[in-house]
C-alpha atoms as a PDB file:
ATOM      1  CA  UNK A   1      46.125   2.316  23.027  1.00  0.00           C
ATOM      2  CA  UNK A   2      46.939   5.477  20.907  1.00  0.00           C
ATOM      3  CA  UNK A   3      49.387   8.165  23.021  1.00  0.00           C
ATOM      4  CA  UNK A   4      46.569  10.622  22.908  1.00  0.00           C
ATOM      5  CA  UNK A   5      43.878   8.263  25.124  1.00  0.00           C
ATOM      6  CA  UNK A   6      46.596   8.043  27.690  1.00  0.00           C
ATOM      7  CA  UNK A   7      46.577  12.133  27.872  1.00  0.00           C
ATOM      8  CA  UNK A   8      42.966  12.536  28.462  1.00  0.00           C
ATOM      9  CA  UNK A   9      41.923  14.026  31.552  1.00  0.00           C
ATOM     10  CA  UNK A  10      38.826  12.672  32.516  1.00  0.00           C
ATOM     11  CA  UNK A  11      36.160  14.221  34.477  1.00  0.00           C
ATOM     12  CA  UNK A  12      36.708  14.500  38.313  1.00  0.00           C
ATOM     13  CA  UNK A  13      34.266  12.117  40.089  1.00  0.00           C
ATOM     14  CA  UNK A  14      32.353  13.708  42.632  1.00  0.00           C
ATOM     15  CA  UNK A  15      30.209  12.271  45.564  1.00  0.00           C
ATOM     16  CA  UNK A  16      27.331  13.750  47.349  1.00  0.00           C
ATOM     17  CA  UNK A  17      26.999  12.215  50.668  1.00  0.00           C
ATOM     18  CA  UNK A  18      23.864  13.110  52.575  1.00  0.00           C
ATOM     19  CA  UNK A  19      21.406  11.842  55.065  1.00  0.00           C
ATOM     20  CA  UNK A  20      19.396  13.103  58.535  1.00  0.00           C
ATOM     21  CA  UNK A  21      21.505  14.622  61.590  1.00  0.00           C
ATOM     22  CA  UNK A  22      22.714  11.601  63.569  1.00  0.00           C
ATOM     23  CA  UNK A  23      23.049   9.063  60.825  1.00  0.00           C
ATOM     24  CA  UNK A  24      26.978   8.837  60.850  1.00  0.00           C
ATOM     25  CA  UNK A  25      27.983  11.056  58.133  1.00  0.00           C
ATOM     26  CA  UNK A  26      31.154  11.978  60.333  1.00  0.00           C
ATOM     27  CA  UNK A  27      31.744   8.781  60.723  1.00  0.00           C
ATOM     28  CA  UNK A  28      31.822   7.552  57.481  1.00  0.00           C
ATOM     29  CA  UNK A  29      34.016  10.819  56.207  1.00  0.00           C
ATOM     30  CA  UNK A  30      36.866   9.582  58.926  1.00  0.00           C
ATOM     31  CA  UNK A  31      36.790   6.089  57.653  1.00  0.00           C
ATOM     32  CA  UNK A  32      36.686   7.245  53.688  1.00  0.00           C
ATOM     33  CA  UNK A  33      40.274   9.013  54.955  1.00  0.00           C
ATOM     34  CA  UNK A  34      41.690   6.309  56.990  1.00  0.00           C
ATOM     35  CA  UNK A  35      41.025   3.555  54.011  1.00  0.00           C
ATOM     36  CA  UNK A  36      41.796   6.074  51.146  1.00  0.00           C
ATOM     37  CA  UNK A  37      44.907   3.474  49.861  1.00  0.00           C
ATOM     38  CA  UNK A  38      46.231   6.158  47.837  1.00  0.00           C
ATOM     39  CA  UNK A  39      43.444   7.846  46.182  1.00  0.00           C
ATOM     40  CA  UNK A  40      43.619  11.647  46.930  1.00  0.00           C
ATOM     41  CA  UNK A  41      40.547  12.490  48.425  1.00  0.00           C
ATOM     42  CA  UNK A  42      39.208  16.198  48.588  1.00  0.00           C
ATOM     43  CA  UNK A  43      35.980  16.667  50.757  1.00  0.00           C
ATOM     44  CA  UNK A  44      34.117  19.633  50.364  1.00  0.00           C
ATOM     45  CA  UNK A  45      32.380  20.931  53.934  1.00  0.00           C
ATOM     46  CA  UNK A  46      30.151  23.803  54.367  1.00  0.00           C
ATOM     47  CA  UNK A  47      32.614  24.987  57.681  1.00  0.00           C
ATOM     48  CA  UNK A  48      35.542  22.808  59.262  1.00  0.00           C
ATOM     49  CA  UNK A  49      33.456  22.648  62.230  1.00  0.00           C
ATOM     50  CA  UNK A  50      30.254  21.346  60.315  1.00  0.00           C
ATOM     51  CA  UNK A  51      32.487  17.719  60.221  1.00  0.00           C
ATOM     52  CA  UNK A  52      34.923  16.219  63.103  1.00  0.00           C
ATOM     53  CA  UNK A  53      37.816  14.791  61.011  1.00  0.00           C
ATOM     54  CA  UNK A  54      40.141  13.015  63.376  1.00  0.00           C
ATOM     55  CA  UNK A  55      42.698  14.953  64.690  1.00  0.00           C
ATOM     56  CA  UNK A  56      45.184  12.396  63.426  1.00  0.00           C
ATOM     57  CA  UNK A  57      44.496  13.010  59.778  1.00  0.00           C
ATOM     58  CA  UNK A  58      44.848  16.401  60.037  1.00  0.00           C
ATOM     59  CA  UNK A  59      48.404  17.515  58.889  1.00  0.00           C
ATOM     60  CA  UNK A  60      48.002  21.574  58.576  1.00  0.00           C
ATOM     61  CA  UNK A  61      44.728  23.923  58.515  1.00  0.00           C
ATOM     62  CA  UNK A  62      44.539  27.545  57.013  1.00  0.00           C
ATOM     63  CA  UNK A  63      40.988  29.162  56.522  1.00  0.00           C
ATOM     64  CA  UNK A  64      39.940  27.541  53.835  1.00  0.00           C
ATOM     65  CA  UNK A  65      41.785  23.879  53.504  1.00  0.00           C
ATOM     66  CA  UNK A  66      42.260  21.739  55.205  1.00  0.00           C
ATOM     67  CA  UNK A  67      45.514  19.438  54.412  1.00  0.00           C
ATOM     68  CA  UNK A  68      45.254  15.743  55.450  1.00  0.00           C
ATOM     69  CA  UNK A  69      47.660  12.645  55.922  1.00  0.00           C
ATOM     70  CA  UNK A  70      48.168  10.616  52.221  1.00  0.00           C
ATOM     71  CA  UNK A  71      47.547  14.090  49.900  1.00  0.00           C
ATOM     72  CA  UNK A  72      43.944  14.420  50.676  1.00  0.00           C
ATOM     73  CA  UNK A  73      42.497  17.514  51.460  1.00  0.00           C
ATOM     74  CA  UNK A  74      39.229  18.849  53.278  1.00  0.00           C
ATOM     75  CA  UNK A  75      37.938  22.431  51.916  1.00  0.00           C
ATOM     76  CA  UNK A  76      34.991  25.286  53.019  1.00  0.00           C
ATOM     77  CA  UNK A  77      32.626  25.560  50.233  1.00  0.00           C
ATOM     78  CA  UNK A  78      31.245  28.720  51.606  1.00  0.00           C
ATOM     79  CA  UNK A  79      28.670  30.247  49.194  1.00  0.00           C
ATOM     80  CA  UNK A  80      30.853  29.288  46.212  1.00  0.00           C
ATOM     81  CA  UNK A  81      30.310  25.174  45.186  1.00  0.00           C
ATOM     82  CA  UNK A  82      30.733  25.798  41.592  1.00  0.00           C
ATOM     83  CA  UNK A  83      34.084  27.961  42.481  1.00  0.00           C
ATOM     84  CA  UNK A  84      35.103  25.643  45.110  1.00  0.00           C
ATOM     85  CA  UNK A  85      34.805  22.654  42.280  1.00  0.00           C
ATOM     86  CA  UNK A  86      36.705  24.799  40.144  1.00  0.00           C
ATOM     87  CA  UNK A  87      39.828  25.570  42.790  1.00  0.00           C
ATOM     88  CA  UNK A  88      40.112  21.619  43.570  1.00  0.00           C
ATOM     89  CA  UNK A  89      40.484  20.954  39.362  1.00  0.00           C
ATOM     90  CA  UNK A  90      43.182  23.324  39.228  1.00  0.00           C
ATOM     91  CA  UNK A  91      44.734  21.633  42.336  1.00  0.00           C
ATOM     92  CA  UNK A  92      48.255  19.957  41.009  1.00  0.00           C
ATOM     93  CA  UNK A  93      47.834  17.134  41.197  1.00  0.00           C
ATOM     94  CA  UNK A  94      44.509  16.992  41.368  1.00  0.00           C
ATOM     95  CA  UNK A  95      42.150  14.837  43.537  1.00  0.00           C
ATOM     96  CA  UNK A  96      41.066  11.550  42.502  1.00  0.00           C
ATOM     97  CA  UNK A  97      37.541  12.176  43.498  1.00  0.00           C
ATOM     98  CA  UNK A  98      35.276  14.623  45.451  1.00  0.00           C
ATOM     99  CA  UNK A  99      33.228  14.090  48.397  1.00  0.00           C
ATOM    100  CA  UNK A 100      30.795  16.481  49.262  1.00  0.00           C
ATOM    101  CA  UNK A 101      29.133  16.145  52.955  1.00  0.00           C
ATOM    102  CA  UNK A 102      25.949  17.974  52.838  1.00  0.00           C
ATOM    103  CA  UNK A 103      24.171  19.611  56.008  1.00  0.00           C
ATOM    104  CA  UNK A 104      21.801  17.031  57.999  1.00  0.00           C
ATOM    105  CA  UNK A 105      18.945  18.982  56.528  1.00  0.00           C
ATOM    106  CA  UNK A 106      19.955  19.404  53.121  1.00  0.00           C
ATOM    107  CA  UNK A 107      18.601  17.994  49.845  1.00  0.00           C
ATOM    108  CA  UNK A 108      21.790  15.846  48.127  1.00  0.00           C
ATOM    109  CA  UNK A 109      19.694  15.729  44.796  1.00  0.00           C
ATOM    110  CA  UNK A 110      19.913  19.519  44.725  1.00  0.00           C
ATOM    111  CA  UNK A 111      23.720  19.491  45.421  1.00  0.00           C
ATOM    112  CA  UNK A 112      24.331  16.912  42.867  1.00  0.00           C
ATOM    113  CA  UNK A 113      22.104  19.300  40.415  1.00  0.00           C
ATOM    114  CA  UNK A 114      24.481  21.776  40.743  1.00  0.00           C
ATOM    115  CA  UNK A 115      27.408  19.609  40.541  1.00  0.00           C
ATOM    116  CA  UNK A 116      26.466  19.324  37.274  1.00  0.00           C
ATOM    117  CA  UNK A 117      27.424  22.845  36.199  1.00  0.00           C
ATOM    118  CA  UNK A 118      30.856  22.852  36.678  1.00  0.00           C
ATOM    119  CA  UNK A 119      32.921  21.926  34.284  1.00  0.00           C
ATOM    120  CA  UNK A 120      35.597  18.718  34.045  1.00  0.00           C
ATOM    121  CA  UNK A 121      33.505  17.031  36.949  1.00  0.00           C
ATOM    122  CA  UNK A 122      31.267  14.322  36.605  1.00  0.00           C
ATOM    123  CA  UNK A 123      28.720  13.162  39.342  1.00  0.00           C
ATOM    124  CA  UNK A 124      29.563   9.706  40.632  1.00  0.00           C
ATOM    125  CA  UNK A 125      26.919   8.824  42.820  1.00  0.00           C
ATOM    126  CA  UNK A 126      24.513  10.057  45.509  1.00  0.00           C
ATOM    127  CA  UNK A 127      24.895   8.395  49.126  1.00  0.00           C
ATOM    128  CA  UNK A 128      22.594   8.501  51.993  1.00  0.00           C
ATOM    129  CA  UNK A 129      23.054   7.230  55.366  1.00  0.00           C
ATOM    130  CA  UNK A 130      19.874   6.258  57.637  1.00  0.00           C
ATOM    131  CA  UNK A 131      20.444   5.676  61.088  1.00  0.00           C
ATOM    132  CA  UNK A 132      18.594   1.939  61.627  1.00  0.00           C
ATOM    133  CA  UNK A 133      17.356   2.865  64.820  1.00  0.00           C
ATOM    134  CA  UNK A 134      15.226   6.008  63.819  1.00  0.00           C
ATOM    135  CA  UNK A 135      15.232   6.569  60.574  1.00  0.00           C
ATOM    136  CA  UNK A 136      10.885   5.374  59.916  1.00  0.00           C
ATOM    137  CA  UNK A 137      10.325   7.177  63.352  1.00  0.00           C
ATOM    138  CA  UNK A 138      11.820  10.747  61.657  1.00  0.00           C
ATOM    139  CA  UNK A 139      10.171  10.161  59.081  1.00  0.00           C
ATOM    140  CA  UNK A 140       6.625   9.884  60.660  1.00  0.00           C
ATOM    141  CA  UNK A 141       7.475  13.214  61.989  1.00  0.00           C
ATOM    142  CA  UNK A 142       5.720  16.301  61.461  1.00  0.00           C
ATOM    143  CA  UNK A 143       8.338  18.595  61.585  1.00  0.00           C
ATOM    144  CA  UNK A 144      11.497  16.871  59.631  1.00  0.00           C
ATOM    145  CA  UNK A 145       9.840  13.853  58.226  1.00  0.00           C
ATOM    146  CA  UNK A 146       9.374  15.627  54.616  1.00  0.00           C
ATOM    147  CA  UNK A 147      13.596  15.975  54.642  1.00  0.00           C
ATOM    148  CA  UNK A 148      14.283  12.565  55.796  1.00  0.00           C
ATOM    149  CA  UNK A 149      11.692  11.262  52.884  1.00  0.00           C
ATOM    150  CA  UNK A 150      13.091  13.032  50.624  1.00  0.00           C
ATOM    151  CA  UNK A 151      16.770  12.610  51.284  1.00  0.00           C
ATOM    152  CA  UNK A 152      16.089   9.214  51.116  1.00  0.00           C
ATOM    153  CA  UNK A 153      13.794   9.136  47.822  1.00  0.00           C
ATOM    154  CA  UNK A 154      17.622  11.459  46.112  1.00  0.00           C
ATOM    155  CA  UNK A 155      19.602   8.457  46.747  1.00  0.00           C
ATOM    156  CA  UNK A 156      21.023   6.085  44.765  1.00  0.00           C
ATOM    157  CA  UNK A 157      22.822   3.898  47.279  1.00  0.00           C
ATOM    158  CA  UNK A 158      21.566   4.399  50.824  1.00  0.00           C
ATOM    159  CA  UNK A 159      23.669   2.925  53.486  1.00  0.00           C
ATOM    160  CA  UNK A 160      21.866   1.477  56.508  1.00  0.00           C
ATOM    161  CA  UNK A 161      24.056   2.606  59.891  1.00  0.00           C
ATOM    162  CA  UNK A 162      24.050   1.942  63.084  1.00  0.00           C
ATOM    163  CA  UNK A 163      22.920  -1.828  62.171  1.00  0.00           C
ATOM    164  CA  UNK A 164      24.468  -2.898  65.598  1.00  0.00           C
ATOM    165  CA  UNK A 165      22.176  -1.189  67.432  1.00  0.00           C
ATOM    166  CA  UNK A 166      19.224  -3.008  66.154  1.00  0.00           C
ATOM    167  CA  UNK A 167      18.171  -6.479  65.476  1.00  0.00           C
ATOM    168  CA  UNK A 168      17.460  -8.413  62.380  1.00  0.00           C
ATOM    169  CA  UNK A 169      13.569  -7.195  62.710  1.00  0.00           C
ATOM    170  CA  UNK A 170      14.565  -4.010  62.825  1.00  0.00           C
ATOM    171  CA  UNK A 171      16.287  -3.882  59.831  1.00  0.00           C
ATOM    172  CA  UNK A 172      14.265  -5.872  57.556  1.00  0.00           C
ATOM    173  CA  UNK A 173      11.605  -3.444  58.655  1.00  0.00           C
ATOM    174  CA  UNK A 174      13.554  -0.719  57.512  1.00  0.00           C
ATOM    175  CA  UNK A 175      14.549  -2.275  54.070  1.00  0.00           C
ATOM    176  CA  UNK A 176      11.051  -2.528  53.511  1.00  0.00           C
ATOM    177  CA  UNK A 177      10.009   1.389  54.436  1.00  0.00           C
ATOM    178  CA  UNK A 178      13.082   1.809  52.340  1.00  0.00           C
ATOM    179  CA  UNK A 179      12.091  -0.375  49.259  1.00  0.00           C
ATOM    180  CA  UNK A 180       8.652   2.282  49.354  1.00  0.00           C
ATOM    181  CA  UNK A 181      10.172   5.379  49.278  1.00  0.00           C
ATOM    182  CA  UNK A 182      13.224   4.455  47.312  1.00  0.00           C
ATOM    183  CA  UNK A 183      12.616   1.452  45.187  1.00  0.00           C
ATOM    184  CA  UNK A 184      15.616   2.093  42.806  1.00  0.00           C
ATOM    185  CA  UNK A 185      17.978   2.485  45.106  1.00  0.00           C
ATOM    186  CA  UNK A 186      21.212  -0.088  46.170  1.00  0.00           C
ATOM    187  CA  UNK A 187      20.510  -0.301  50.082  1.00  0.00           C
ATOM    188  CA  UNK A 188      23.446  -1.783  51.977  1.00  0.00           C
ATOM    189  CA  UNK A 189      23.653  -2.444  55.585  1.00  0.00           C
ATOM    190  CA  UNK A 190      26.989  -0.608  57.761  1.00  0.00           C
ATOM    191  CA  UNK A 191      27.841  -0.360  61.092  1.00  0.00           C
ATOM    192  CA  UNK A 192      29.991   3.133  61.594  1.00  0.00           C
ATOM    193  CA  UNK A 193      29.586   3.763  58.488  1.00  0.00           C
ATOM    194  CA  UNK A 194      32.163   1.024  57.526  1.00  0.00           C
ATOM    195  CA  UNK A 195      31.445  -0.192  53.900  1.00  0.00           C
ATOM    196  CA  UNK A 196      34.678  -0.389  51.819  1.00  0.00           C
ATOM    197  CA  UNK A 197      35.882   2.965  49.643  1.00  0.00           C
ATOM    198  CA  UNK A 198      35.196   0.681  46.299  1.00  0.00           C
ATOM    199  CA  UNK A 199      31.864   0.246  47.194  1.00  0.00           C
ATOM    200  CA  UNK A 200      30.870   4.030  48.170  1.00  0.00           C
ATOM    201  CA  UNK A 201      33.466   5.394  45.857  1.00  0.00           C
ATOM    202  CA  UNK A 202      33.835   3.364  42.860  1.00  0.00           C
ATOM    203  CA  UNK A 203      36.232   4.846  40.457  1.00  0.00           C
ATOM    204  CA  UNK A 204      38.479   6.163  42.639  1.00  0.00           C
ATOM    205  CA  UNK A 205      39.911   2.753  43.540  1.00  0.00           C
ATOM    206  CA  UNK A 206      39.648   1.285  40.065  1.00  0.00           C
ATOM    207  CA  UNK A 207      41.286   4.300  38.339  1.00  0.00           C
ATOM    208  CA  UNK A 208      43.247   2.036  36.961  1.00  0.00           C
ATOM    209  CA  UNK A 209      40.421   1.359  34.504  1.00  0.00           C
ATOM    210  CA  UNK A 210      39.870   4.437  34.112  1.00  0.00           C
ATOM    211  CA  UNK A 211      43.456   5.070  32.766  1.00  0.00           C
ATOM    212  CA  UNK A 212      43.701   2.382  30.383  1.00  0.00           C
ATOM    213  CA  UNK A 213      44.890  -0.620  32.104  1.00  0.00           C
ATOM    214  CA  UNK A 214      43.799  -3.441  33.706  1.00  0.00           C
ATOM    215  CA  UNK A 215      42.675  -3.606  36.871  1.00  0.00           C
ATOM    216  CA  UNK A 216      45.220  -5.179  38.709  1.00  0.00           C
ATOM    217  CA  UNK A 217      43.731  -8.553  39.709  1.00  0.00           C
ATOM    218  CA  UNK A 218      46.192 -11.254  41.880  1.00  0.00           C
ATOM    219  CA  UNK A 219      48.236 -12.812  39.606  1.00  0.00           C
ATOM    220  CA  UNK A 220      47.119 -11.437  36.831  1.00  0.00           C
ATOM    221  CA  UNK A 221      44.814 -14.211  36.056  1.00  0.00           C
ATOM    222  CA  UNK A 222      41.849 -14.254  38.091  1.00  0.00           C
ATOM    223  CA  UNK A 223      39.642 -11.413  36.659  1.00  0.00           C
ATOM    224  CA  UNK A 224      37.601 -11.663  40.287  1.00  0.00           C
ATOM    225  CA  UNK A 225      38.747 -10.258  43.363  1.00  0.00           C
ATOM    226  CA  UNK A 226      37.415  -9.470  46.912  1.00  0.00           C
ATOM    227  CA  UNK A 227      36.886  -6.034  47.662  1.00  0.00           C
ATOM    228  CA  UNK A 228      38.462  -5.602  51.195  1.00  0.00           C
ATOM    229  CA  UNK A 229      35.668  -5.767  53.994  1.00  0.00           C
ATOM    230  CA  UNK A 230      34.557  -7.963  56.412  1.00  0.00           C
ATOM    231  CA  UNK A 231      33.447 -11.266  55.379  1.00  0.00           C
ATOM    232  CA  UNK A 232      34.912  -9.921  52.096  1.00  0.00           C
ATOM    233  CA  UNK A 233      30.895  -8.988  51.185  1.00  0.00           C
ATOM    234  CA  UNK A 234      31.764  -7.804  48.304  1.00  0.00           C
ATOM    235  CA  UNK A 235      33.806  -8.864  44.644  1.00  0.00           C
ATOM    236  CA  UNK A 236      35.130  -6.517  41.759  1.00  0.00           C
ATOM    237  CA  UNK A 237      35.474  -8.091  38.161  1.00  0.00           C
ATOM    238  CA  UNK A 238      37.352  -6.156  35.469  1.00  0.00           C
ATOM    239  CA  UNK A 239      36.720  -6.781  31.067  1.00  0.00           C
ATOM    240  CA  UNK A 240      38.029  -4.905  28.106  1.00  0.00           C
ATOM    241  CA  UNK A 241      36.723  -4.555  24.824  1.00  0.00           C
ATOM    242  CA  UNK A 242      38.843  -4.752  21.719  1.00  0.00           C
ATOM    243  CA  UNK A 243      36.507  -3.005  19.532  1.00  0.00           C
ATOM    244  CA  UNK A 244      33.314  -0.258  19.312  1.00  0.00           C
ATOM    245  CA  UNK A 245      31.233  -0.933  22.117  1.00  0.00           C
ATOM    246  CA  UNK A 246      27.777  -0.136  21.601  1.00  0.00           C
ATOM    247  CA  UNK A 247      26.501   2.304  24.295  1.00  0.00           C
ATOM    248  CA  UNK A 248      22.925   1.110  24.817  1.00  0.00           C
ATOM    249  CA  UNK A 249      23.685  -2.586  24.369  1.00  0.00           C
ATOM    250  CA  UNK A 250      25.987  -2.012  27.571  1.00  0.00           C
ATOM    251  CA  UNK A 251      23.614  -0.206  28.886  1.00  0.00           C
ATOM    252  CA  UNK A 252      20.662  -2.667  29.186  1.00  0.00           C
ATOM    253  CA  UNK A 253      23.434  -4.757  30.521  1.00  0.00           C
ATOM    254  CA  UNK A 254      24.137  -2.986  33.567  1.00  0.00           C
ATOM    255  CA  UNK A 255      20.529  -2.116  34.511  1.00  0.00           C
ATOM    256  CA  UNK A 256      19.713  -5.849  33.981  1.00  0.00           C
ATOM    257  CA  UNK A 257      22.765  -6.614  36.461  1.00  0.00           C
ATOM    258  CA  UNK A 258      21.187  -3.645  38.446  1.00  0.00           C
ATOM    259  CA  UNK A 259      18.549  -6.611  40.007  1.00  0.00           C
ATOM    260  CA  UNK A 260      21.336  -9.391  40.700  1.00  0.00           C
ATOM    261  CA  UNK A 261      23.368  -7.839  42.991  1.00  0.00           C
ATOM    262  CA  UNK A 262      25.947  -4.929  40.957  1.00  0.00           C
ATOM    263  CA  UNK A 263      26.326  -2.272  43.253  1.00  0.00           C
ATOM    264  CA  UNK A 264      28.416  -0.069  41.103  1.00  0.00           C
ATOM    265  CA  UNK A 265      29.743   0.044  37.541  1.00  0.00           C
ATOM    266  CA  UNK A 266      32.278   1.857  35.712  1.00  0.00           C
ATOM    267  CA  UNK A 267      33.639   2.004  32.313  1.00  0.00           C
ATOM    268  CA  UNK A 268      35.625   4.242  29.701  1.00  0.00           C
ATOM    269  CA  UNK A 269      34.585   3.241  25.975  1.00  0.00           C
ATOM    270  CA  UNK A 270      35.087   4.094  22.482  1.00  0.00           C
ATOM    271  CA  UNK A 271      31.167   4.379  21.280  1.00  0.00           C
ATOM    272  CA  UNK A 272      30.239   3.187  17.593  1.00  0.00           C
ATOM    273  CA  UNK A 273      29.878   6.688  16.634  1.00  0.00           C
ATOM    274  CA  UNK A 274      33.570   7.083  17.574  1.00  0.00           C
ATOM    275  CA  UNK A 275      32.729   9.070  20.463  1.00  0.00           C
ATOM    276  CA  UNK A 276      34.533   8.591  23.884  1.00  0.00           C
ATOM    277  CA  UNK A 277      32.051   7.847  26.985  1.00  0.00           C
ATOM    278  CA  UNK A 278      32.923   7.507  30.438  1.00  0.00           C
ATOM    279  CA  UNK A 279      29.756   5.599  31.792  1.00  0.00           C
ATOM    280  CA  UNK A 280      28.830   4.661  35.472  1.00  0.00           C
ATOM    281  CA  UNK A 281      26.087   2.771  37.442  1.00  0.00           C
ATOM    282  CA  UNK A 282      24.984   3.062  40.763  1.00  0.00           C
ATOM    283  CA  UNK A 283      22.374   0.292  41.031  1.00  0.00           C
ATOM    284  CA  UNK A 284      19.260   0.645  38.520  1.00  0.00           C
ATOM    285  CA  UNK A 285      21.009   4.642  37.612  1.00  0.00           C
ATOM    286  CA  UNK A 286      23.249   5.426  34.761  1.00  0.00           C
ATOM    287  CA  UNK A 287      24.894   8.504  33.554  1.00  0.00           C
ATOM    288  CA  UNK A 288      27.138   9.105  30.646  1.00  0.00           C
ATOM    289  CA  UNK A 289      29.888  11.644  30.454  1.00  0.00           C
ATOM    290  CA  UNK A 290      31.254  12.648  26.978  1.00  0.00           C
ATOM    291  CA  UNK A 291      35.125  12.558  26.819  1.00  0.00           C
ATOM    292  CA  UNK A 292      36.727  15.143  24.475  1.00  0.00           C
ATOM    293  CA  UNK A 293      38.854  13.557  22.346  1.00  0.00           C
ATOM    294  CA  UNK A 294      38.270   9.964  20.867  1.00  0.00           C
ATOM    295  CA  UNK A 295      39.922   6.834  22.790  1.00  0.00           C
ATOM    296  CA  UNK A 296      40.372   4.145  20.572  1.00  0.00           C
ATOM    297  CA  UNK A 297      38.962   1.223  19.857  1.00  0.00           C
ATOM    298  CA  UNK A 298      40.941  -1.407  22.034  1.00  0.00           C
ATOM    299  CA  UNK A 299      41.139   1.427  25.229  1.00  0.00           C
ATOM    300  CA  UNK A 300      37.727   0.221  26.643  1.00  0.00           C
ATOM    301  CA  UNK A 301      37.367  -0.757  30.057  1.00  0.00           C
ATOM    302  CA  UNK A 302      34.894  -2.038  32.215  1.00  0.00           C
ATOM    303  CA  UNK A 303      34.830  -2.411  35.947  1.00  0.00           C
ATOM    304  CA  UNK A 304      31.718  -3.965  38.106  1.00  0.00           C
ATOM    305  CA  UNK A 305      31.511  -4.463  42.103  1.00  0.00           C
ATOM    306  CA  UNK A 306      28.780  -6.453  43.618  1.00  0.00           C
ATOM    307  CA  UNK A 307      27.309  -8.254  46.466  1.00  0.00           C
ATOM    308  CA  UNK A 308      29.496 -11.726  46.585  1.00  0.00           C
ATOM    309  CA  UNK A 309      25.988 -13.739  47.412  1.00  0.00           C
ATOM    310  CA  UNK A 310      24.173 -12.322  44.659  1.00  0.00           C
ATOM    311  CA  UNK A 311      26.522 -11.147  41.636  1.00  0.00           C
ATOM    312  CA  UNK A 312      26.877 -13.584  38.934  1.00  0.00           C
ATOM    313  CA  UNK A 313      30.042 -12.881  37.608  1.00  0.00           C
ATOM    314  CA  UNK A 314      29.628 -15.732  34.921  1.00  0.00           C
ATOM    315  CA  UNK A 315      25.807 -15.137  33.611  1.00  0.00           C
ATOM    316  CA  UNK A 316      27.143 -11.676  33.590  1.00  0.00           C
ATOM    317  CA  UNK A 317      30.116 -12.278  31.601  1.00  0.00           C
ATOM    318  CA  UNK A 318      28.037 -14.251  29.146  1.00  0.00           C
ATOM    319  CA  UNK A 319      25.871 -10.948  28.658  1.00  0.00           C
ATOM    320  CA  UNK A 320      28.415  -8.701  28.263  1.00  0.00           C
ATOM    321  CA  UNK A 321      30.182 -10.712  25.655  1.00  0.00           C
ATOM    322  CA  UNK A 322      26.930 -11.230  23.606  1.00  0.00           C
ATOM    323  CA  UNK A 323      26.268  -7.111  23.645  1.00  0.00           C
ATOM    324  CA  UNK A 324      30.109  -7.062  22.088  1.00  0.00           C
ATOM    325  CA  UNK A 325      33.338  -8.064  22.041  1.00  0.00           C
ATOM    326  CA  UNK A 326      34.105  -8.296  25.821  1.00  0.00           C
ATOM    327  CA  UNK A 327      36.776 -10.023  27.701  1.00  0.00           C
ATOM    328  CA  UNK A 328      38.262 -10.088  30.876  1.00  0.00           C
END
């Protein structure tokens, strides 16, 4: 790894969370910031009293932020996001990744839209919640049902809440409303909005990746790991590349893993046109981020969470490996 990879500052990751009023986004804020392990987290609110954090995260308040237990933070957007974005880059240090809570009748795809103007940020994902219970009856509505739809179709990992207020029949009834208006989408099932941080926030938790080192798997051997949840639900695998890695190959990679059960994907390479590419996947989606400076060709990294029932780490592996010189 040449000195000048492990100076880059890479794009802030930012994450749009969004769905209907009532579908837990409160909820799942609160438990983003009691499981943060670490990561400084920076969520971006229209007004503090738009979102309830829990009084016991809450170490000081002025106007404007918000300052919370571990070094995350909670700031007003007001009519400023791009300016807002801005402030939090200059923060020192700054955050390991951005979530933004949108209103319960706001459009996340426009949010993430403009997310995309500012400058050393890099959209990570868009997350909507859908309260189980409701969610097919809103959007039969008159009134609000073109929001919910479309909240819904902007996603591209929707989180089922509220699942313990339902039954199975329920819920397989709303996967399948789901699968219609969102059919590339990564829909998950939660109840109070309590999915693990590596699964709705991705590179904050492997930033180790992201900065050039392995991820740090137990005892250094086992390239798998659980990702903490119950009935550990989910697994994280980790490869490096000692070589080019060809962008597309990796690409049709990931969206072929898209189908079997990868619910996220990260990974820093050194393209065969020497350029440096941060590239994520959220389910069937993929977006590429240009790095300034070049990495080097044995600084790739690659970092994939799943479902544990339906992620084949091995037939994965062996794809990987044949679109370049992968290991884990």
């Amino acid at each position: 790894m040449s000195e000048l990879a492990a100076e880059i500052e890479l794009p802030i990751p930012i994450t749009v969370v969004g769905g209907y009023l009532g579908a837990g986004k409160t909820t799942l804020i609160n438990h983003l910031l009691r499981h943060a392990d670490g990561a400084r987290l920076a969520i971006l609110v229209n007004d503090f009293g738009d979102i309830g954090i829990d009084a016991d995260l809450i170490e000081s308040a002025g106007d404007t932020v918000m300052n919370l237990a571990g070094g995350c933070v909670c700031c007003t957007i007001g009519n400023d996001l791009i300016g807002a974005l801005y402030s939090l880059s200059e923060m020192a240090p700054r955050p390991d990744h951005v979530v933004i809570e949108t209103s319960g009748v706001a459009l996340p795809r426009s949010v993430a839209g403009a997310v995309g103007l500012a400058k050393g940020i890099a959209l990570a994902g868009v997350v909507v919640l859908v309260d189980a219970a409701d969610v097919i009856e809103r959007a039969a509505d008159r009134y609000v049902g073109d929001t919910v739809e479309r909240q819904v179709a902007d996603a591209d990992l929707i989180v089922i809440n509220k699942c313990d207020s339902v039954d199975s029949t329920r819920i397989v009834r709303v996967r399948e409303w789901i699968g219609g208006q969102a059919p590339g989408a990564i829909v998950l099932e939660a109840e109070h909005g309590g999915l693990p941080n590596e699964v709705l926030l991705a590179p904050t938790l492997h930033a180790d990746a992201m900065r050039h080192r392995p991820a740090r798997l137990p005892g250094g051997r086992d390239r798998m790991r659980p990702v903490e949840d119950a009935g550990t639900r989910f697994v994280s695998a980790a490869w490096r590349c000692d070589g080019a890695v060809d962008a597309v190959a990796l690409a049709q990679v990931l969206g072929a893993a898209a189908t079997e059960g990868m619910v996220r994907a990260k990974a820093i390479v050194e393209g065969v046109d020497g350029r440096a590419l941060v590239v994520q996947a959220v389910g069937a989606r993929q977006r590429q981020t240009e790095l300034p400076v070049p990495l080097g060709a044995n600084a790739s990294r690659l970092v994939c969470i799943g479902v544990r029932e339906l992620f084949d780490i091995d037939a994965f592996s062996q794809r990987l490996r044949a679109s370049g010189n992968w290991q884990t």
